[in-house]
Structure formats: C-alpha cells, structure tokens
C-alpha atoms as a PDB file:
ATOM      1  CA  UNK A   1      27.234   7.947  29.200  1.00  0.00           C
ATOM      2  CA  UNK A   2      27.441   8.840  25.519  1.00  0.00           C
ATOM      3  CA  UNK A   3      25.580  12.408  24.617  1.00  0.00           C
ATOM      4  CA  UNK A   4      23.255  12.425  21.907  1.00  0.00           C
ATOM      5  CA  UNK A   5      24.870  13.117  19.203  1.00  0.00           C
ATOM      6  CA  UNK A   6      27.591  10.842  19.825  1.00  0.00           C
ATOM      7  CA  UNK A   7      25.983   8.166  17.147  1.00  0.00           C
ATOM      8  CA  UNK A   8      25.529  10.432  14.644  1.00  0.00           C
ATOM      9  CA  UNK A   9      28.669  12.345  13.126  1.00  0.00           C
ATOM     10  CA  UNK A  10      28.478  14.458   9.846  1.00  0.00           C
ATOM     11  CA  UNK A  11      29.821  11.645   7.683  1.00  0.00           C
ATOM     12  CA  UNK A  12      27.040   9.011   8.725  1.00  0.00           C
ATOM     13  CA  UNK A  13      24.247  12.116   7.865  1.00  0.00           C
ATOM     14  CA  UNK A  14      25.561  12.832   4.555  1.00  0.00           C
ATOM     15  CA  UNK A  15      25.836   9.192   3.671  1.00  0.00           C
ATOM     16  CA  UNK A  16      22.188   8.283   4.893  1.00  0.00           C
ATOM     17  CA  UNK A  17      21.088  11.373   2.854  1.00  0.00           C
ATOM     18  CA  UNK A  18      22.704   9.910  -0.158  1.00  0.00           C
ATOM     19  CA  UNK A  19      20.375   6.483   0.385  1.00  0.00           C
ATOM     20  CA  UNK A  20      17.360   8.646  -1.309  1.00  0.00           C
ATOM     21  CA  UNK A  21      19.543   9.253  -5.034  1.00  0.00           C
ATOM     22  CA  UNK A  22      18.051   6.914  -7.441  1.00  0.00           C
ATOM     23  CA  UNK A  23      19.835   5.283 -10.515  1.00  0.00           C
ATOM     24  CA  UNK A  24      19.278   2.685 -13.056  1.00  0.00           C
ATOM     25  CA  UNK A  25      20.998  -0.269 -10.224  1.00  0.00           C
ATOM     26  CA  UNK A  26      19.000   0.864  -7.740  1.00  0.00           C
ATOM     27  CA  UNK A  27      17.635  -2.220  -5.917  1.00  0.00           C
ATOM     28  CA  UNK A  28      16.948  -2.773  -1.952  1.00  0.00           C
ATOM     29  CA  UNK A  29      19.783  -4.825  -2.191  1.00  0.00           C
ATOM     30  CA  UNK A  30      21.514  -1.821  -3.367  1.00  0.00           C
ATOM     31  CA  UNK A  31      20.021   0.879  -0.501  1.00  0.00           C
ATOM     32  CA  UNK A  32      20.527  -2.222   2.711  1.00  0.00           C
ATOM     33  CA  UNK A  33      24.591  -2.587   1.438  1.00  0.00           C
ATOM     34  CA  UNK A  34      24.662   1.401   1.204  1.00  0.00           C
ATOM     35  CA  UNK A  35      22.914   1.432   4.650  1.00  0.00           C
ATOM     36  CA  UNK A  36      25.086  -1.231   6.768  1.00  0.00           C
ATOM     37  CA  UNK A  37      28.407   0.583   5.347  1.00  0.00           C
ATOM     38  CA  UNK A  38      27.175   4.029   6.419  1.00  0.00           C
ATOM     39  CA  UNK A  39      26.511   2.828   9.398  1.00  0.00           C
ATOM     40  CA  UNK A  40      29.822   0.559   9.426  1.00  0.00           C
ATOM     41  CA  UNK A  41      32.055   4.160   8.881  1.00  0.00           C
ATOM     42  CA  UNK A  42      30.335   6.591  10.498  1.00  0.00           C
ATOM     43  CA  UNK A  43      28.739   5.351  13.880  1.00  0.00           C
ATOM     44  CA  UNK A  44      31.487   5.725  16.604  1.00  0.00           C
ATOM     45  CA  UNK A  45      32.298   2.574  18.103  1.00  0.00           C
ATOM     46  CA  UNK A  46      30.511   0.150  15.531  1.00  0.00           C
ATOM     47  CA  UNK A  47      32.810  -2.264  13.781  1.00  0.00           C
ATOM     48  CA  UNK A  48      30.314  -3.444  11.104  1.00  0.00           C
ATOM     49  CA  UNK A  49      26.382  -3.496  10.968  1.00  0.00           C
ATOM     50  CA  UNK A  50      23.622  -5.835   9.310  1.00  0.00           C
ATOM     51  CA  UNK A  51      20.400  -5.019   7.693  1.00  0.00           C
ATOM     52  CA  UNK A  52      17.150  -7.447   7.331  1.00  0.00           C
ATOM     53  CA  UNK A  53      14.405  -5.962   4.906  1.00  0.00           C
ATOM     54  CA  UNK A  54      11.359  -8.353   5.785  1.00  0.00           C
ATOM     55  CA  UNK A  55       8.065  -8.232   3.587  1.00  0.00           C
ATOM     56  CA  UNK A  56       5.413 -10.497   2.696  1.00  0.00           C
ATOM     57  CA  UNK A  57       7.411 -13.159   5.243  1.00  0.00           C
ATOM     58  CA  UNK A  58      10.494 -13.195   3.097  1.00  0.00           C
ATOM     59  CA  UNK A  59      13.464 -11.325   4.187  1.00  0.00           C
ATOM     60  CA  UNK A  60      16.481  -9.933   2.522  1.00  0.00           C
ATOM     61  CA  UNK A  61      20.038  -9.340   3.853  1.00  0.00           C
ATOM     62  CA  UNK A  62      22.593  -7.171   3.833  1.00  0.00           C
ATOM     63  CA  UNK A  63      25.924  -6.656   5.629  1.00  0.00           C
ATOM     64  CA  UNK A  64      28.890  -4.573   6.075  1.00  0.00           C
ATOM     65  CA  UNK A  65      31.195  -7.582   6.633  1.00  0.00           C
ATOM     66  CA  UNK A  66      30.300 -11.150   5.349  1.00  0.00           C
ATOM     67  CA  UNK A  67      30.576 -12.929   8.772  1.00  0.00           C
ATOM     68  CA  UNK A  68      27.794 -10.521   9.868  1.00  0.00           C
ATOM     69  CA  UNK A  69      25.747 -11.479   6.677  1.00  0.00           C
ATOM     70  CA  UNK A  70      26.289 -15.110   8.685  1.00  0.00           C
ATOM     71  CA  UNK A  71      25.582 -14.307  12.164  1.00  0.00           C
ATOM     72  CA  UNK A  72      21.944 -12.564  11.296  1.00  0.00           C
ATOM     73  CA  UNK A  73      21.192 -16.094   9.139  1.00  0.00           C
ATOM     74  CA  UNK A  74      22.031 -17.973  11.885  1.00  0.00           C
ATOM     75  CA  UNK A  75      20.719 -15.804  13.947  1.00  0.00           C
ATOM     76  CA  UNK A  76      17.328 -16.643  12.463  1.00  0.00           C
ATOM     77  CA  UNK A  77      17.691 -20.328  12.149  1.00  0.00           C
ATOM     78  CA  UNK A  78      18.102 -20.436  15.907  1.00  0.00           C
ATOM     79  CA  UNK A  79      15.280 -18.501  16.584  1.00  0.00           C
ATOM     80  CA  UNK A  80      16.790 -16.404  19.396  1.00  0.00           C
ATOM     81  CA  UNK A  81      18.831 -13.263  19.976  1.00  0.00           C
ATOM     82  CA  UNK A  82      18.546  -9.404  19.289  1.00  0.00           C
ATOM     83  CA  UNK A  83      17.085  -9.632  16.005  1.00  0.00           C
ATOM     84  CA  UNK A  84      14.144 -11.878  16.529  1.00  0.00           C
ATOM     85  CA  UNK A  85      13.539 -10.053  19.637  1.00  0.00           C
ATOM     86  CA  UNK A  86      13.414  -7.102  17.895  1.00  0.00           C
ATOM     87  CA  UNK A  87      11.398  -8.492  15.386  1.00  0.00           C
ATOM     88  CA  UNK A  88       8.967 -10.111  18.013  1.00  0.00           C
ATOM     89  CA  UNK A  89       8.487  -7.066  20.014  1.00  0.00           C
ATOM     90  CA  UNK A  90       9.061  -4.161  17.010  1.00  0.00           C
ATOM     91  CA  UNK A  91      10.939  -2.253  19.908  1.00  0.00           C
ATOM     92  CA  UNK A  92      14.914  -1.740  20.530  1.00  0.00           C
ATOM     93  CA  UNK A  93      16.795  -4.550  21.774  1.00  0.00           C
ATOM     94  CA  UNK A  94      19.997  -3.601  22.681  1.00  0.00           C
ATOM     95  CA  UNK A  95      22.835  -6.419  24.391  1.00  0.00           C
ATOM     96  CA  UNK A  96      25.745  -4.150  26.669  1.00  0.00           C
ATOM     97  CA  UNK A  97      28.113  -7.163  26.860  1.00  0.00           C
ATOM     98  CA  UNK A  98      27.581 -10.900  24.492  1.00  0.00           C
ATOM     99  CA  UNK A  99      30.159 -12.468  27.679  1.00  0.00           C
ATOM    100  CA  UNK A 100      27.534 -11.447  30.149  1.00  0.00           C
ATOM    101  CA  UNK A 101      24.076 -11.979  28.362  1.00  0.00           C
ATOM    102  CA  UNK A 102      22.198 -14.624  29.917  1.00  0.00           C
ATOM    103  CA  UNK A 103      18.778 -14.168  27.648  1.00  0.00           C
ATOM    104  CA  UNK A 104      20.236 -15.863  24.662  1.00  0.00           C
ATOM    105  CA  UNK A 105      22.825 -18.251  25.499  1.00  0.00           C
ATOM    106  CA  UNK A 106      22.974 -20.090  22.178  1.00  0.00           C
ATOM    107  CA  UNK A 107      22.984 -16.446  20.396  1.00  0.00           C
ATOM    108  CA  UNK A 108      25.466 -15.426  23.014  1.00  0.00           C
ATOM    109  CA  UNK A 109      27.974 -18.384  22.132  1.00  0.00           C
ATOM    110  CA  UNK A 110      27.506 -17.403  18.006  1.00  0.00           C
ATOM    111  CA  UNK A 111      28.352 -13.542  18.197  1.00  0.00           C
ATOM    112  CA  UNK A 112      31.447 -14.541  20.434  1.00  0.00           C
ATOM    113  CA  UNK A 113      32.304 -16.840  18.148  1.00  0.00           C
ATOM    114  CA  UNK A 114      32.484 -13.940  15.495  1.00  0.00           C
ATOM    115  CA  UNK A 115      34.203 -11.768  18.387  1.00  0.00           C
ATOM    116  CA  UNK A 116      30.997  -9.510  18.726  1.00  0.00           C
ATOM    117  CA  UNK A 117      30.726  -8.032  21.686  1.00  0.00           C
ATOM    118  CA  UNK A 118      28.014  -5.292  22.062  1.00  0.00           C
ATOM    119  CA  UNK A 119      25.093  -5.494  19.485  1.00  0.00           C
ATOM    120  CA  UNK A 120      21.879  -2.945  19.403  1.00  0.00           C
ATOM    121  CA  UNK A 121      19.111  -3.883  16.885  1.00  0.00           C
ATOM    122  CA  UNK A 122      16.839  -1.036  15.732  1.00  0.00           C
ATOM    123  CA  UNK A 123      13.325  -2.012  14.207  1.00  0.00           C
ATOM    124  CA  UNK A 124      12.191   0.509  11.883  1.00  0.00           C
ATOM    125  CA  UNK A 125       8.577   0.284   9.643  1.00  0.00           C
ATOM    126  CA  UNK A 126       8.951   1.377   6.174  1.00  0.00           C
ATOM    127  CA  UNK A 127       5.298   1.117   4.398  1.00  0.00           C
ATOM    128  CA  UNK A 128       4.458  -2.367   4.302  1.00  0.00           C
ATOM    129  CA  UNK A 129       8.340  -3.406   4.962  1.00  0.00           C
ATOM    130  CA  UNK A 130       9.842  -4.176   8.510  1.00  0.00           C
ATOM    131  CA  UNK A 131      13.386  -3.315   8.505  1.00  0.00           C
ATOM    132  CA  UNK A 132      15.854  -4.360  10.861  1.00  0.00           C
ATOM    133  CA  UNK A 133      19.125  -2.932  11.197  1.00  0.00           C
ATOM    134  CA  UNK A 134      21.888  -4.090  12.892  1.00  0.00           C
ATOM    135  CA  UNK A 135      24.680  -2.280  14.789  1.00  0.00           C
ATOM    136  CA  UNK A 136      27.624  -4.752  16.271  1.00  0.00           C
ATOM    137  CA  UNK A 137      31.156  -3.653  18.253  1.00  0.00           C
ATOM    138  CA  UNK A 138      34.199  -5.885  19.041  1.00  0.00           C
ATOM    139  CA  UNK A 139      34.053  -4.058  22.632  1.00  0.00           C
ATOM    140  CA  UNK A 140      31.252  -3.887  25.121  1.00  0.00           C
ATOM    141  CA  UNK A 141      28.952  -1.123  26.005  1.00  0.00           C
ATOM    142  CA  UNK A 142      29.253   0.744  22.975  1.00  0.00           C
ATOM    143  CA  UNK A 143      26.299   1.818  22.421  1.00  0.00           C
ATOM    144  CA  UNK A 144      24.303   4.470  24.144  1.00  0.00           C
ATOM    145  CA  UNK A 145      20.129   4.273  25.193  1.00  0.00           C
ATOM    146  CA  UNK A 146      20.181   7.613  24.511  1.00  0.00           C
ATOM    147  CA  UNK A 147      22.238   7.702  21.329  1.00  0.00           C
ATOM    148  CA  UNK A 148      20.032   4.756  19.787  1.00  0.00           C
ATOM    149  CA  UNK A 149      16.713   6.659  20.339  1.00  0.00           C
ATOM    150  CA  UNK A 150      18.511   9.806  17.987  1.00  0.00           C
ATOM    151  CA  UNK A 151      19.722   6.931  15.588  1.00  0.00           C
ATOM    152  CA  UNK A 152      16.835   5.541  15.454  1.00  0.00           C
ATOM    153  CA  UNK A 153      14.911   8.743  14.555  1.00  0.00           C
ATOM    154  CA  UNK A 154      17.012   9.601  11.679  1.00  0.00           C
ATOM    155  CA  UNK A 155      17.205   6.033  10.255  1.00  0.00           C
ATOM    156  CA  UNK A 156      13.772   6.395  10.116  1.00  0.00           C
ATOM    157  CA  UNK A 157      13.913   9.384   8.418  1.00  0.00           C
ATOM    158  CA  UNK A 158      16.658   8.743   5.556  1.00  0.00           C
ATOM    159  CA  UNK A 159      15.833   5.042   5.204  1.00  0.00           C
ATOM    160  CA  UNK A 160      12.070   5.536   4.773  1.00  0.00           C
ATOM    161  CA  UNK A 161      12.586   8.372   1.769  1.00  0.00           C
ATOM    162  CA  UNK A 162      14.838   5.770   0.314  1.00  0.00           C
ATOM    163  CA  UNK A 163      12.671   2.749   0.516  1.00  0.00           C
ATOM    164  CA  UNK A 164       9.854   5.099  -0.596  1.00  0.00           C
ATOM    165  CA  UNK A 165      11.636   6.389  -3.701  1.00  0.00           C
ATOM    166  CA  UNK A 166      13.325   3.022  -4.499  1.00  0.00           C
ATOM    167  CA  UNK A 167       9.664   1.534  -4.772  1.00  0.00           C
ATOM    168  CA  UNK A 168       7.963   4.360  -6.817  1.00  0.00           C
ATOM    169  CA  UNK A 169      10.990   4.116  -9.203  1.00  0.00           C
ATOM    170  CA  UNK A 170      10.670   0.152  -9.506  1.00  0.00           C
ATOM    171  CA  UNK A 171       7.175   0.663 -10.025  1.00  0.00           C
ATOM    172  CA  UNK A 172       7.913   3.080 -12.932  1.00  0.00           C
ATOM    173  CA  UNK A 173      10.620   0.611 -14.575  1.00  0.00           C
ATOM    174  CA  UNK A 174       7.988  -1.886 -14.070  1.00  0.00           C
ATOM    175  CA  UNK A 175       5.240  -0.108 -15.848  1.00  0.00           C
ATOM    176  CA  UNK A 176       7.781   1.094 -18.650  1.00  0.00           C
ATOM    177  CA  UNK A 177       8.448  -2.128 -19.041  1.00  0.00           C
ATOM    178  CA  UNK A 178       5.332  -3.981 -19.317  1.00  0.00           C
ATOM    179  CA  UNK A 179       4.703  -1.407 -21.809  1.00  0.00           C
ATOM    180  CA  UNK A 180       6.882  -2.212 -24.127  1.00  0.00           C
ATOM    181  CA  UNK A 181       6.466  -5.475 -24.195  1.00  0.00           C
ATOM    182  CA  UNK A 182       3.213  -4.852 -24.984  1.00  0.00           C
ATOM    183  CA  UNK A 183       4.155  -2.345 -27.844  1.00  0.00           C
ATOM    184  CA  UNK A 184       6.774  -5.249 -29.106  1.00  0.00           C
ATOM    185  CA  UNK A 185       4.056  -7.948 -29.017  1.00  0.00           C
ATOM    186  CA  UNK A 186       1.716  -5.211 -31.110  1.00  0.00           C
ATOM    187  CA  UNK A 187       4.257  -5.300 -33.918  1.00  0.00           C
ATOM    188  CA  UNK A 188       4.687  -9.087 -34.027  1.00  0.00           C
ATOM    189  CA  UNK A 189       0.885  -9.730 -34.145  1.00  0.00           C
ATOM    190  CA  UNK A 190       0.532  -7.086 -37.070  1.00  0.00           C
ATOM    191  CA  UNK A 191       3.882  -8.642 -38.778  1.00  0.00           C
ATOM    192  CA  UNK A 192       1.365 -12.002 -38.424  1.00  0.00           C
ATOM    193  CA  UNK A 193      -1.674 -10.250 -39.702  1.00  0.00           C
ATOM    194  CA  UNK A 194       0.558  -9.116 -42.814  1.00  0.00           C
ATOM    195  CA  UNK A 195       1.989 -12.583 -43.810  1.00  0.00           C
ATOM    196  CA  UNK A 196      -1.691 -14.288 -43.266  1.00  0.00           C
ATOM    197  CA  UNK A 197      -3.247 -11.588 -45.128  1.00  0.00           C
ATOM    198  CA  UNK A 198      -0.678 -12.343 -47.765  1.00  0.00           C
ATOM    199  CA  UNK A 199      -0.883 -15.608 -48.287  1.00  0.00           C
ATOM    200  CA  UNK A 200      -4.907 -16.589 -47.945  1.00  0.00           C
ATOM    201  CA  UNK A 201      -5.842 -12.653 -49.471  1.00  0.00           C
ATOM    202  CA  UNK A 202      -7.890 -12.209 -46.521  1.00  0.00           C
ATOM    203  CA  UNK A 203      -9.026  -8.931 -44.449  1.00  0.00           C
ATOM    204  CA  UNK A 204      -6.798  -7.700 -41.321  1.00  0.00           C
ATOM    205  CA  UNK A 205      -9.905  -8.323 -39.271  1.00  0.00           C
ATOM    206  CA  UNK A 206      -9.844 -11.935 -40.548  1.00  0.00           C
ATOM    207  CA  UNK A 207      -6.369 -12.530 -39.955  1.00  0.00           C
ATOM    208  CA  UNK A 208      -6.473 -11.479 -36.482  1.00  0.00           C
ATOM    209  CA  UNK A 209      -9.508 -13.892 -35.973  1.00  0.00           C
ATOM    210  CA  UNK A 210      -7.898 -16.672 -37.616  1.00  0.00           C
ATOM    211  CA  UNK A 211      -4.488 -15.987 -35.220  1.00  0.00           C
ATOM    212  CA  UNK A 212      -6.922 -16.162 -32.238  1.00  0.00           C
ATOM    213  CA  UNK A 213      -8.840 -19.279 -32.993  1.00  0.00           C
ATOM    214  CA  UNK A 214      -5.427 -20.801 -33.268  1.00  0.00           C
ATOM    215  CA  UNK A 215      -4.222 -19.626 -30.056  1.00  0.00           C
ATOM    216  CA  UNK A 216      -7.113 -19.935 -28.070  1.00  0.00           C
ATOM    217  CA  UNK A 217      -6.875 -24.046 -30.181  1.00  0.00           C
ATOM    218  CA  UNK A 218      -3.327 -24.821 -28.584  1.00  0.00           C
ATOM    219  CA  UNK A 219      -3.811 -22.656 -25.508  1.00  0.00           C
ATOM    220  CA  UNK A 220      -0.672 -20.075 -26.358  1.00  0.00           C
ATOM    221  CA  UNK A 221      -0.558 -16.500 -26.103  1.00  0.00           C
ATOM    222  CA  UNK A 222      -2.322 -14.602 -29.570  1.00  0.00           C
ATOM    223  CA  UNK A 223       1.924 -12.846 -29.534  1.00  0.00           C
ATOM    224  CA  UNK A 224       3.884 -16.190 -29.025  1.00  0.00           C
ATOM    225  CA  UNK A 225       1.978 -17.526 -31.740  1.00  0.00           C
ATOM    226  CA  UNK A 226       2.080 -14.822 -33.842  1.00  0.00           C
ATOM    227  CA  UNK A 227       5.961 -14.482 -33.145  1.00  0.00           C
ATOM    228  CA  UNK A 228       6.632 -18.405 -34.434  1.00  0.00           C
ATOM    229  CA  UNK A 229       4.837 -17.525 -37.451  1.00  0.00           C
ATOM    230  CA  UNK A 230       7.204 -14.394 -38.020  1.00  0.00           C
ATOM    231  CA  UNK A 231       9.854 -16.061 -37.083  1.00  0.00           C
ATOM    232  CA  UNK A 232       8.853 -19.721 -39.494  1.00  0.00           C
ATOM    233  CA  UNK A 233       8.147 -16.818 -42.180  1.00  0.00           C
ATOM    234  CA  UNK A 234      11.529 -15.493 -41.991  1.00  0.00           C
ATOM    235  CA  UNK A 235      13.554 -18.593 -42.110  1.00  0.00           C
ATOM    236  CA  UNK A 236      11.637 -19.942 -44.873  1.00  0.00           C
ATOM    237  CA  UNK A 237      12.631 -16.615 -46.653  1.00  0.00           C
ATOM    238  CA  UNK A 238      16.067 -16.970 -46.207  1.00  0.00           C
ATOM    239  CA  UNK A 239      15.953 -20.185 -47.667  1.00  0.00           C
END
C-alpha cells in the first residue's frame, strides 16, 4: 500500500501554495485550471485531474486535459459515477479499477472509453461552494485510502485560502467598480445640470429637478438621461 505521503511530493505543495497569490486575472476559472494541473504534475500516478466548483446549483469546470473537461460533463448528464456520488454523499468515492466496477456501468463504459482506469473524487466545502476535484490514472489502483485522506486535508487547506481570497478580492473589484461608475454618472448629471442651467438660466437645484421629472416621465435612469443630453449637446456643438 502507498505511505502517506506518497500523494503529496514537494512540487504539488508549492504549487497548491501558489493557488492563494492574487492578480488582476484572477477568476475561479483561473484557481480550478491552476488546481487540476498541480494536481496533473505533482500527484504520483495521476495522469490528469478535473475540478467542479458548484454554487447556487450552477457548476463550473475545469480540467487538466480537455477529454477530462468531457468525461465530468458527461459524467453529469448521465447522472451516475464518482462525481455525483461524491456529490450525493459529500464523502470520498474512490473506483480501484473502471474494467472491474460494477456500480456504474454506463460511467464505467465512458472513462474506458477515454482509457481511464482508476479515478478518486475528493469533495471538499469551501464557504458556500462545494468543490469537487477529480484525480484520474491510465492504470488501476493508483490511488491510496490512506494517501487520499492526507490529500484531501491539504486540498482543503490550500484550496479554501484560495477560494477565500479570490472572493474577498472580487468583492473589492466589485465595490471599486460600482464606485466609479457611480463617480462617472456624478459628472455626467452635473455636465446636464450645467447645459440646462445654461440654456433656461435656471438654479442647479432646478435643473436637477427638471432632469428627474424627465426621467422618472420616460422611465430611464436620472445618468442615461443626463448622458444623451451631454452627448446631443456635444454633437450639436461640433456642428
């Protein structure tokens, strides 16, 4: 039987460790192709490996090698196999030998068809995301009870700091954003203010009333309006 450590080599730890570095690309499609090629490299004995990020009943996936990317979809159209198991259950679901497994026959006939031999699927919860990741070999029994349960542990170690910094940082972007837009729709509306003001020699309180009563008229946005008038203003000006 495989030790412990057999699944984890120093390659696979520094590359999970480098899952948590954050940079302007960073996506979870980003941190599940980063995952299922760490694991692809540095687990002895796994040809390739597969990642499903499930939230909110919508999934996203990953994978070391495309035909994997294609097994785990049809995977999930048949409804049977490792990874819905895994999913089911939210335990390990591991397959010694695809020739000899008679629990999923229809799954059994797909990963031979992709020359998959040995799979072991490893459920991990990350927050309010299920992940499920993936391990397949071209040769049976090649992967360990005992080396899975270590895997497992550090997966759910590296991968959780990930997820959890990939999510603050989105959240960030996302609030950065939103607030610029909201300083650029600021401008526009006093820009609007400005050429009302200018051409009726009313208030700034009274052109922002006036822009309102019009939007709230043709149901639009008090900006988008106030960004056609800028923009009608300006081509009449170059005219």
């Amino acid at each position: 039987m495989e030790s412990t450590v057999t699944m984890i080599t120093p390659g696979l730890a520094r590359d999970l460790a480098a899952l948590g570095r954050l940079g302007e690309a960073t996506s979870t499609e980003s941190v599940l192709r980063g995952l299922t090629t760490a694991l692809a490299d540095g687990v002895p004995g796994c040809s390739g490996s597969a990642a499903e990020h499930w939230r909110d009943q919508r999934v996203v996936v990953s994978g070391s090698h495309s035909e994997l990317i294609t097994l785990v979809d049809e995977e999930r159209r048949l409804g049977e196999g490792p990874s819905a198991e895994a999913r089911r259950t939210a335990g390990r679901v591991m397959v010694g030998d695809v020739l000899s497994e008679g629990r999923w026959p229809r799954y059994a006939a797909l990963a031979n068809r992709w020359a998959v031999r040995s799979v072991l699927v490893l459920p991990i919860q990350v927050g309010p995301a299920l992940l499920l990741v993936g391990l397949y070999s071209v040769r049976a029994g090649a992967f360990s009870p005992v080396g899975a349960h270590a895997l497992a542990d550090m997966l759910s170690q590296h991968v959780g700091v990930a997820m959890g910094n990939m999510w603050d940082f989105e959240e960030v972007r996302t609030d950065a954003a939103q607030l610029q837009e909201a300083l650029n729709g600021r401008a526009v509306i006093d820009q609007a203010k400005g050429i009302i003001m200018q051409t009726s020699g009313c208030t700034a309180e009274a052109a922002f009333e006036e822009l309102r009563r019009i939007s709230q008229h043709h149901q639009v946005k008090v900006a988008d309006l106030a960004r056609l008038l800028v923009e009608e203003h300006q081509r009449k000006s170059r005219r």
